[in-house]
PDB file of N, CA and C in Angstrom:
ATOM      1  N   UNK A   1      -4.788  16.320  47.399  1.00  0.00           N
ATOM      2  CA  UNK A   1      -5.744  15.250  47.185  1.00  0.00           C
ATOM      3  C   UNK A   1      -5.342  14.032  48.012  1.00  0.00           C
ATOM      4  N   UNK A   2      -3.803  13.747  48.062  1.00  0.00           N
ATOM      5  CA  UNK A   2      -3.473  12.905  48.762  1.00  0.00           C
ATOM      6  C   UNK A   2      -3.868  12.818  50.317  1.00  0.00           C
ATOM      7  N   UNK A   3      -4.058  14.043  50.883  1.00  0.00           N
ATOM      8  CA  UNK A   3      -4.228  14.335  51.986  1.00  0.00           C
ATOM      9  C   UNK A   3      -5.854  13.968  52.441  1.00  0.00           C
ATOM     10  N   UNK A   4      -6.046  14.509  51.354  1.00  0.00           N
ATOM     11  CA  UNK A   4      -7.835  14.246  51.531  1.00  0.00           C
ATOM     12  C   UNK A   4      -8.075  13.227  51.282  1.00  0.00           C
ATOM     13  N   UNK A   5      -7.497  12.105  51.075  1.00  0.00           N
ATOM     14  CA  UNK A   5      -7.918  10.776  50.688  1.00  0.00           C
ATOM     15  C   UNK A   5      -7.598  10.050  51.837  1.00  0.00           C
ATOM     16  N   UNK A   6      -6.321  10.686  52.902  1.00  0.00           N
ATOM     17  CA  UNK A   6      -6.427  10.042  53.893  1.00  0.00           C
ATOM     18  C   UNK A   6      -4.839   8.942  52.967  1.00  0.00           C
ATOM     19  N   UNK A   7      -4.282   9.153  51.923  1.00  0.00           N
ATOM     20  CA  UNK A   7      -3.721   8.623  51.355  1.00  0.00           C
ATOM     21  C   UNK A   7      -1.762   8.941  51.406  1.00  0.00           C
ATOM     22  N   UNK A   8      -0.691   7.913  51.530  1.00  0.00           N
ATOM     23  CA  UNK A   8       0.341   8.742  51.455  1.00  0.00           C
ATOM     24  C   UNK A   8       0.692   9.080  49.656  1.00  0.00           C
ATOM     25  N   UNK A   9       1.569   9.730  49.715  1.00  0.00           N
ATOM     26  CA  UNK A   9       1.533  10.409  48.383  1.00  0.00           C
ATOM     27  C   UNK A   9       1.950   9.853  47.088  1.00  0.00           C
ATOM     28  N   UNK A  10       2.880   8.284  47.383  1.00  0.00           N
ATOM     29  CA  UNK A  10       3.216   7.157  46.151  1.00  0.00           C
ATOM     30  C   UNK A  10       1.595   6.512  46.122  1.00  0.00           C
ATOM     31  N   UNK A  11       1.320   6.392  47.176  1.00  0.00           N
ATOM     32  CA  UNK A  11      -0.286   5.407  46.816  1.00  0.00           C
ATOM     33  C   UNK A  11      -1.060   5.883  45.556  1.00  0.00           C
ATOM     34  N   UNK A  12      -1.013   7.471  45.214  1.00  0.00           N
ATOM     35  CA  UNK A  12      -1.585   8.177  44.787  1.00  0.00           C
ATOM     36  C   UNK A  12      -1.729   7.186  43.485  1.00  0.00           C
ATOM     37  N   UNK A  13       0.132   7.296  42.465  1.00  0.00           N
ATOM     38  CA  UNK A  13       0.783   7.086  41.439  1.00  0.00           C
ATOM     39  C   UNK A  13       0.479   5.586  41.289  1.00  0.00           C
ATOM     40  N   UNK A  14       0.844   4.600  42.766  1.00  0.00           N
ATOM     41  CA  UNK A  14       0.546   3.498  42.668  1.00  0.00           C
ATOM     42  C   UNK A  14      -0.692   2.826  41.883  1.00  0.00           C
ATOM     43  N   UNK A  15      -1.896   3.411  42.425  1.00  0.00           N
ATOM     44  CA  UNK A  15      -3.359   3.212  42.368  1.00  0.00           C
ATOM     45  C   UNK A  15      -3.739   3.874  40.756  1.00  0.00           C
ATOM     46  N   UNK A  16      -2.747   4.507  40.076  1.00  0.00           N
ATOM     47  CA  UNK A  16      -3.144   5.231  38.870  1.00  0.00           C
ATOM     48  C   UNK A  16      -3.942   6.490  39.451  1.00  0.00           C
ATOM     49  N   UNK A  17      -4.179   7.456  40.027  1.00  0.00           N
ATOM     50  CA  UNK A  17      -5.522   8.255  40.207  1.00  0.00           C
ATOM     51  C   UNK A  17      -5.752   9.346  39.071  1.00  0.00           C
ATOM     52  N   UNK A  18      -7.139   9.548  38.931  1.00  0.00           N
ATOM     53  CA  UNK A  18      -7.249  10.211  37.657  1.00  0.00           C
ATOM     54  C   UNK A  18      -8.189  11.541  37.951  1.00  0.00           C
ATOM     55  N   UNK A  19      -8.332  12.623  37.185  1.00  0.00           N
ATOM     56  CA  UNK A  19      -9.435  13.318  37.909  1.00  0.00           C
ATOM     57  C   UNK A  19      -9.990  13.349  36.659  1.00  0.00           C
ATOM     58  N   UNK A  20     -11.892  13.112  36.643  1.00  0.00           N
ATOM     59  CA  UNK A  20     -12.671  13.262  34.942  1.00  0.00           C
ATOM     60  C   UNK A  20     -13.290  14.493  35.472  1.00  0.00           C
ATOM     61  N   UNK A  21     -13.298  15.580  34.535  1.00  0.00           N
ATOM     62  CA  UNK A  21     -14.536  16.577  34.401  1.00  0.00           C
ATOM     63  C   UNK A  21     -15.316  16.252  33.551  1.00  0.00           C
ATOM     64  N   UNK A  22     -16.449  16.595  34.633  1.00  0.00           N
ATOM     65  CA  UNK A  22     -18.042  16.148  33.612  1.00  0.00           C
ATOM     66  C   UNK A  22     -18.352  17.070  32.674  1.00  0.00           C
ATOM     67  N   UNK A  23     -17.784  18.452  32.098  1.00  0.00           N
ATOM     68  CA  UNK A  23     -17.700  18.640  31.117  1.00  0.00           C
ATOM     69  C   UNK A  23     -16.903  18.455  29.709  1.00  0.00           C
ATOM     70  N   UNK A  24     -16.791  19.121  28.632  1.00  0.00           N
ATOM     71  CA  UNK A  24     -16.329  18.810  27.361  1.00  0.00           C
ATOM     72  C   UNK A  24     -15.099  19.224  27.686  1.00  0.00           C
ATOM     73  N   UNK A  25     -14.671  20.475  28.581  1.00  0.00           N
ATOM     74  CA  UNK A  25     -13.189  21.020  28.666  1.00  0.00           C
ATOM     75  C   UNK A  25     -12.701  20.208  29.911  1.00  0.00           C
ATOM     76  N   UNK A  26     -11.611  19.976  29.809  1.00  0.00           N
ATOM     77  CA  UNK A  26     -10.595  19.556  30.763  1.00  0.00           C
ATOM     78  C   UNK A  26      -9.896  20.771  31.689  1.00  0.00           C
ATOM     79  N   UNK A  27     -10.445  21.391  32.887  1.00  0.00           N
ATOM     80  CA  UNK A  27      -9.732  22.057  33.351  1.00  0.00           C
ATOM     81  C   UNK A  27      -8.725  21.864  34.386  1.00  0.00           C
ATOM     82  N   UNK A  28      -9.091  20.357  35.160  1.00  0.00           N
ATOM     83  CA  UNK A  28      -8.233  19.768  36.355  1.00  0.00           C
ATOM     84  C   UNK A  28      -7.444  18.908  36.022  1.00  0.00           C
ATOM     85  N   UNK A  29      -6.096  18.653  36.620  1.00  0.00           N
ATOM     86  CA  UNK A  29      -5.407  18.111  36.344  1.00  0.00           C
ATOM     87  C   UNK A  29      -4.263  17.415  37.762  1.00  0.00           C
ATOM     88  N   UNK A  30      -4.848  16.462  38.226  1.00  0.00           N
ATOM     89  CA  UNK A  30      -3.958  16.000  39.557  1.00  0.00           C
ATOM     90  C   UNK A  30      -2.546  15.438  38.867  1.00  0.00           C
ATOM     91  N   UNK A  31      -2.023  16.219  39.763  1.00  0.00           N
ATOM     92  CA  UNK A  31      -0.110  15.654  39.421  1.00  0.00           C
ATOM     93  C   UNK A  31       0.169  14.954  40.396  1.00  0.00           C
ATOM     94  N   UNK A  32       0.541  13.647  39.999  1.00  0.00           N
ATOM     95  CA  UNK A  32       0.976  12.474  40.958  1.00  0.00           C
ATOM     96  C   UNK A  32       2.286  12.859  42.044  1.00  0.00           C
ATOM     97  N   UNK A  33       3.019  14.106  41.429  1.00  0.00           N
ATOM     98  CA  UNK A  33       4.266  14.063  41.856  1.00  0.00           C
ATOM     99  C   UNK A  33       4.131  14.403  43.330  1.00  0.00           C
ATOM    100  N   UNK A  34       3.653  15.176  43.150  1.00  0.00           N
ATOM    101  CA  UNK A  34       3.133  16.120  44.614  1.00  0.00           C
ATOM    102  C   UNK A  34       1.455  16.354  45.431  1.00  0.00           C
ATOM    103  N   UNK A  35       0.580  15.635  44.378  1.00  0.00           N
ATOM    104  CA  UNK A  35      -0.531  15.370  45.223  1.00  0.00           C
ATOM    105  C   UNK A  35      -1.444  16.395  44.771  1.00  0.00           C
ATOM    106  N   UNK A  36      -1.003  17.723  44.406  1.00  0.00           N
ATOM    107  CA  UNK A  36      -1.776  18.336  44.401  1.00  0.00           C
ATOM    108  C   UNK A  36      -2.995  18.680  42.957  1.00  0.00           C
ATOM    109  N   UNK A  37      -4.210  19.638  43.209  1.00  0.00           N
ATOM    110  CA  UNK A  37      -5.014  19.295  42.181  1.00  0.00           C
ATOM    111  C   UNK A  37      -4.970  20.985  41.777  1.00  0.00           C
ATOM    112  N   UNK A  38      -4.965  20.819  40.049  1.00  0.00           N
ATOM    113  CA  UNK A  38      -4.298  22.128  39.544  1.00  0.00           C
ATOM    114  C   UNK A  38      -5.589  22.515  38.124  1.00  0.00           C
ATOM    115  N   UNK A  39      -5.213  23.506  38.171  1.00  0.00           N
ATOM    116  CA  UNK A  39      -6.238  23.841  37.309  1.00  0.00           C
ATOM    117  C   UNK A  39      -5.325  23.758  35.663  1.00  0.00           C
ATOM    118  N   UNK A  40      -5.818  23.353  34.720  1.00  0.00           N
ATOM    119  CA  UNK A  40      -4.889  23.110  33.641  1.00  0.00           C
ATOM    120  C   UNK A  40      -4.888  24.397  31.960  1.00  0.00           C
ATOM    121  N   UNK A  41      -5.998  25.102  32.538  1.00  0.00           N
ATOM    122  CA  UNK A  41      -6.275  26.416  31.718  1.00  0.00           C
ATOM    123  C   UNK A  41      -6.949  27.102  32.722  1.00  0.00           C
ATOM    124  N   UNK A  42      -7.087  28.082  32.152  1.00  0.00           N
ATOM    125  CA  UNK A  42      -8.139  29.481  32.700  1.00  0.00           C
ATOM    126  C   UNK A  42      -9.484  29.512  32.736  1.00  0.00           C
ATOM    127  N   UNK A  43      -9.794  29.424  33.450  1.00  0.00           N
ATOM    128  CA  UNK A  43     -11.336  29.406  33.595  1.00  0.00           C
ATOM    129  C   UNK A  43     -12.158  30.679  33.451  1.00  0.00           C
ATOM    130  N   UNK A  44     -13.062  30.919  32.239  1.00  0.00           N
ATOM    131  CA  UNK A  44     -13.802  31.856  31.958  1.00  0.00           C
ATOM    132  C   UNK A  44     -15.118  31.811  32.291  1.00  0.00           C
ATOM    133  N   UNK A  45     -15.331  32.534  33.255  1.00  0.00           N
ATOM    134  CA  UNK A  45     -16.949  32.232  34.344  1.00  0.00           C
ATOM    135  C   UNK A  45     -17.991  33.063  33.285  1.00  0.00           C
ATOM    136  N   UNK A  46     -17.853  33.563  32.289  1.00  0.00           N
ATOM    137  CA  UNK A  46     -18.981  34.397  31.800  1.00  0.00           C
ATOM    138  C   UNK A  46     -19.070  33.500  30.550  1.00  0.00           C
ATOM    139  N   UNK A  47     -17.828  32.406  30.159  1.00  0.00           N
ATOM    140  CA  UNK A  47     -18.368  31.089  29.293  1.00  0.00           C
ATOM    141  C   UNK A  47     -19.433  30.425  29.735  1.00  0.00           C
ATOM    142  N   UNK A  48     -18.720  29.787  30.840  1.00  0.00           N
ATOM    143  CA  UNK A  48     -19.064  28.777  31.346  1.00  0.00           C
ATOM    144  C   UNK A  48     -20.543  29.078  32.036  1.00  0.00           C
ATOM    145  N   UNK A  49     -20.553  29.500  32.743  1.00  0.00           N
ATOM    146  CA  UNK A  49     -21.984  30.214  33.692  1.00  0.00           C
ATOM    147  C   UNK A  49     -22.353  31.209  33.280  1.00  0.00           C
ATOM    148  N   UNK A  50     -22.840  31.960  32.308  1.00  0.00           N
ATOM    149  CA  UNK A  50     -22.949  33.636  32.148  1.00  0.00           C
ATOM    150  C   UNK A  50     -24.081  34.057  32.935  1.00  0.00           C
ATOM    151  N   UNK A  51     -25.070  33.361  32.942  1.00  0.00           N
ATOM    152  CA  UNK A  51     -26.937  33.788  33.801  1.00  0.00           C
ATOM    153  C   UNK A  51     -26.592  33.346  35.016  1.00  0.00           C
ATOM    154  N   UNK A  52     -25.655  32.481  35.899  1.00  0.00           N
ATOM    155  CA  UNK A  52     -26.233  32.113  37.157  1.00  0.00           C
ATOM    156  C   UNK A  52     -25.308  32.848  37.855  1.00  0.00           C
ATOM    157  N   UNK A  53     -25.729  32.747  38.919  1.00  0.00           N
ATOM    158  CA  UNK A  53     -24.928  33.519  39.974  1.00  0.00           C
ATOM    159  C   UNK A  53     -24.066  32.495  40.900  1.00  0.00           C
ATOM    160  N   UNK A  54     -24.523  31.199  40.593  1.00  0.00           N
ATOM    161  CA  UNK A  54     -23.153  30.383  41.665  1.00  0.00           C
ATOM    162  C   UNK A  54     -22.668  29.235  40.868  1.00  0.00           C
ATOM    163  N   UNK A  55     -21.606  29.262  39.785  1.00  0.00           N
ATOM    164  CA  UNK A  55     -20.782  28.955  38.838  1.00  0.00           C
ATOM    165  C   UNK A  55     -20.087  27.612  39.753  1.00  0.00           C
ATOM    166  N   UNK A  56     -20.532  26.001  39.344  1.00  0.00           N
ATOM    167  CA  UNK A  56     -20.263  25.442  39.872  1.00  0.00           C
ATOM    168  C   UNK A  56     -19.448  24.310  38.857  1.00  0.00           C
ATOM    169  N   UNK A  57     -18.016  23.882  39.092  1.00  0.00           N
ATOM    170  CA  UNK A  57     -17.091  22.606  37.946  1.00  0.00           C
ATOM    171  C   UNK A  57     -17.176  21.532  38.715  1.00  0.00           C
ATOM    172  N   UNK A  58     -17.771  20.565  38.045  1.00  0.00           N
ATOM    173  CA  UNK A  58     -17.844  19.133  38.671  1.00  0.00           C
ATOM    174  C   UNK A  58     -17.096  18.589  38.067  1.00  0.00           C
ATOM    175  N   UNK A  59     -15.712  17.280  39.025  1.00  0.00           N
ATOM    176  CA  UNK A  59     -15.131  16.382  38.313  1.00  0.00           C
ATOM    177  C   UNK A  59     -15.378  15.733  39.579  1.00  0.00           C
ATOM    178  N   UNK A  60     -14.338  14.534  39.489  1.00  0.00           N
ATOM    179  CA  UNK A  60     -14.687  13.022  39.678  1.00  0.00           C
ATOM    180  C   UNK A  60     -13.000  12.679  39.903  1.00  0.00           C
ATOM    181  N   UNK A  61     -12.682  12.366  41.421  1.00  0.00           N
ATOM    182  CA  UNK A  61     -11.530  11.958  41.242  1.00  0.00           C
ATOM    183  C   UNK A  61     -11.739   9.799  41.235  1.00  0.00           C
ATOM    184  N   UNK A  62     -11.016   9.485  40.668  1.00  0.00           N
ATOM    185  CA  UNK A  62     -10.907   7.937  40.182  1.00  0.00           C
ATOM    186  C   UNK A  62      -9.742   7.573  40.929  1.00  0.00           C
ATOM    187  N   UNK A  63      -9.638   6.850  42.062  1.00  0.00           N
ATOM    188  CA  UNK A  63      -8.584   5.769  42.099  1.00  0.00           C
ATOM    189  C   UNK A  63      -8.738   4.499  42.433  1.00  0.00           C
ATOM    190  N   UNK A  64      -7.929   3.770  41.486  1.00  0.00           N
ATOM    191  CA  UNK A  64      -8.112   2.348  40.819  1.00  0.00           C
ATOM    192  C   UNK A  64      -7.501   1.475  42.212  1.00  0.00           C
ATOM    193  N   UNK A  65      -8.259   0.416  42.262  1.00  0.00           N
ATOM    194  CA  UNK A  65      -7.922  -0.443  43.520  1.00  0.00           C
ATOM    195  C   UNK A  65      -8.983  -0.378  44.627  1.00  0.00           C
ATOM    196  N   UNK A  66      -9.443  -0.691  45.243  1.00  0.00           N
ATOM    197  CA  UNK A  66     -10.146  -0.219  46.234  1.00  0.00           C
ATOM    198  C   UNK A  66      -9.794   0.193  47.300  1.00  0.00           C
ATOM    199  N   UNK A  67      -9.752   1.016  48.448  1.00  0.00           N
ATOM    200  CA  UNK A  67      -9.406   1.689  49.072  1.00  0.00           C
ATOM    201  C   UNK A  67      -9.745   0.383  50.616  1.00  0.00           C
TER     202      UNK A  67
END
């Protein structure tokens, strides 16, 4: 994430960054330590999507400060 922000990797921790999923479960989880963005359970596609055919998780990464 750090990378994709164009960001070095304390800025991350500095800035607080957060990731929200727009659903009820929390499946993402960015770790400041290392930047990277992790999935925090298992994702069950026949929960979550069972009728569609292109199963899509929206979150929202947040970092505080302006860029």
């Amino acid at each position: 994430v750090a990378k994709d922000l164009g960001l070095q990797l304390p800025t991350l921790k500095d800035r607080d960054a957060h990731v929200f999923d727009t659903g009820r479960t929390r499946y993402f989880f960015l770790d400041l330590q290392n930047g990277h963005l992790s999935m925090m359970e298992q994702v069950d596609r026949e929960e979550i999507c069972a009728a569609v055919a292109k199963c899509v998780l929206n979150f929202e990464i947040l970092v505080k400060r302006p860029m």
